[in-house]
C-alpha atoms as a PDB file:
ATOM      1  CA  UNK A   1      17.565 -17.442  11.265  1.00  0.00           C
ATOM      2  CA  UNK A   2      14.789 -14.974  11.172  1.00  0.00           C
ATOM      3  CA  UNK A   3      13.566 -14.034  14.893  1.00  0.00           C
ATOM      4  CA  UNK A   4      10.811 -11.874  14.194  1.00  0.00           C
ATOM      5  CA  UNK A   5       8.583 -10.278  11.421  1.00  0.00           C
ATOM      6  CA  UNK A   6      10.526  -9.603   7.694  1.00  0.00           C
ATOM      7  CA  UNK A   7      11.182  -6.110   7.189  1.00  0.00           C
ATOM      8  CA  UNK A   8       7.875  -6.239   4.207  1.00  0.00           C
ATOM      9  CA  UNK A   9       5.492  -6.855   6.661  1.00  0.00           C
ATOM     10  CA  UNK A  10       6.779  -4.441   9.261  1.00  0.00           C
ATOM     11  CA  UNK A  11       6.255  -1.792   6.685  1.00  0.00           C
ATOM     12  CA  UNK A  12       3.284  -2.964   5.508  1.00  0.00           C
ATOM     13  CA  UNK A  13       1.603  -3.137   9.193  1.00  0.00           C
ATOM     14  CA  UNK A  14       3.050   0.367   9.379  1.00  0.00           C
ATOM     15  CA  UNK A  15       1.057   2.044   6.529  1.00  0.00           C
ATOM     16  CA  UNK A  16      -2.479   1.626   7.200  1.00  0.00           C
ATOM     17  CA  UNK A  17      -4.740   0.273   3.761  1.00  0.00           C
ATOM     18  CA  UNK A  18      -7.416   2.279   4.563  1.00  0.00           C
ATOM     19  CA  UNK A  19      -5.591   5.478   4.988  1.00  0.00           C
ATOM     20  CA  UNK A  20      -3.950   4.750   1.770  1.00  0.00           C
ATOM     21  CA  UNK A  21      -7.007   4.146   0.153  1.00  0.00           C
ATOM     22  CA  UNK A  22      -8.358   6.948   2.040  1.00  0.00           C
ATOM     23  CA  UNK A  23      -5.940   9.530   0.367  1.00  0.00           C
ATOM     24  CA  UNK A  24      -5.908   7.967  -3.139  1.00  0.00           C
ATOM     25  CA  UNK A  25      -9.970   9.268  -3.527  1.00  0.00           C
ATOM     26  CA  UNK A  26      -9.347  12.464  -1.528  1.00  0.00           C
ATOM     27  CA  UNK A  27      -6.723  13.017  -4.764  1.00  0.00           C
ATOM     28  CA  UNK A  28      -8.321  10.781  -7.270  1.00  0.00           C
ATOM     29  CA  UNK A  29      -4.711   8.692  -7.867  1.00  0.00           C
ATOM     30  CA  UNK A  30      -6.514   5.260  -9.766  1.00  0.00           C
ATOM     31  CA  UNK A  31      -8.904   7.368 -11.742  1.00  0.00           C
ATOM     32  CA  UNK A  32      -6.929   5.962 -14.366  1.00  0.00           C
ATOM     33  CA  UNK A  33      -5.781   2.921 -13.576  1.00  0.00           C
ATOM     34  CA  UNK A  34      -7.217  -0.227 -14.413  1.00  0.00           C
ATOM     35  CA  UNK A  35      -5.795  -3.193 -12.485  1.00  0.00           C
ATOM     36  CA  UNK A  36      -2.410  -1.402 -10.700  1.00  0.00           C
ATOM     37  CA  UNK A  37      -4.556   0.076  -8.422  1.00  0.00           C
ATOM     38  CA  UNK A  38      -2.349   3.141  -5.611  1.00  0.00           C
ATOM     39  CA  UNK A  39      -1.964   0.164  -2.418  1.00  0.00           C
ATOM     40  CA  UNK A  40      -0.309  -2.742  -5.309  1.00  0.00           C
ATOM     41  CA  UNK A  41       1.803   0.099  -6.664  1.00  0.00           C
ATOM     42  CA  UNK A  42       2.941   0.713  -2.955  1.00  0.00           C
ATOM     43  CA  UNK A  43       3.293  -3.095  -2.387  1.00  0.00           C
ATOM     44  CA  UNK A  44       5.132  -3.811  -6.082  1.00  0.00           C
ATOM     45  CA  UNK A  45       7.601  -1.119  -5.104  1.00  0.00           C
END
């Protein structure tokens, strides 16, 4: 049995949304994107 947090939301506590978020403006990575925006992308891979 499980005795602690999944591995998914270890990584996702590890990678902070804002800094994510943060980066994909500084480099404009979802000026083209629509509904897959650069933190679902992360999450879907």
């Amino acid at each position: 049995m499980n005795q602690g947090k999944y591995v998914f939301s270890q990584i996702i506590e590890f990678i902070p949304r804002y800094q994510l978020d943060k980066l994909a403006r500084q480099y404009k990575g979802d000026w083209h994107a629509k509904n897959l925006n650069s933190y679902n992308h992360l999450l879907h891979l």
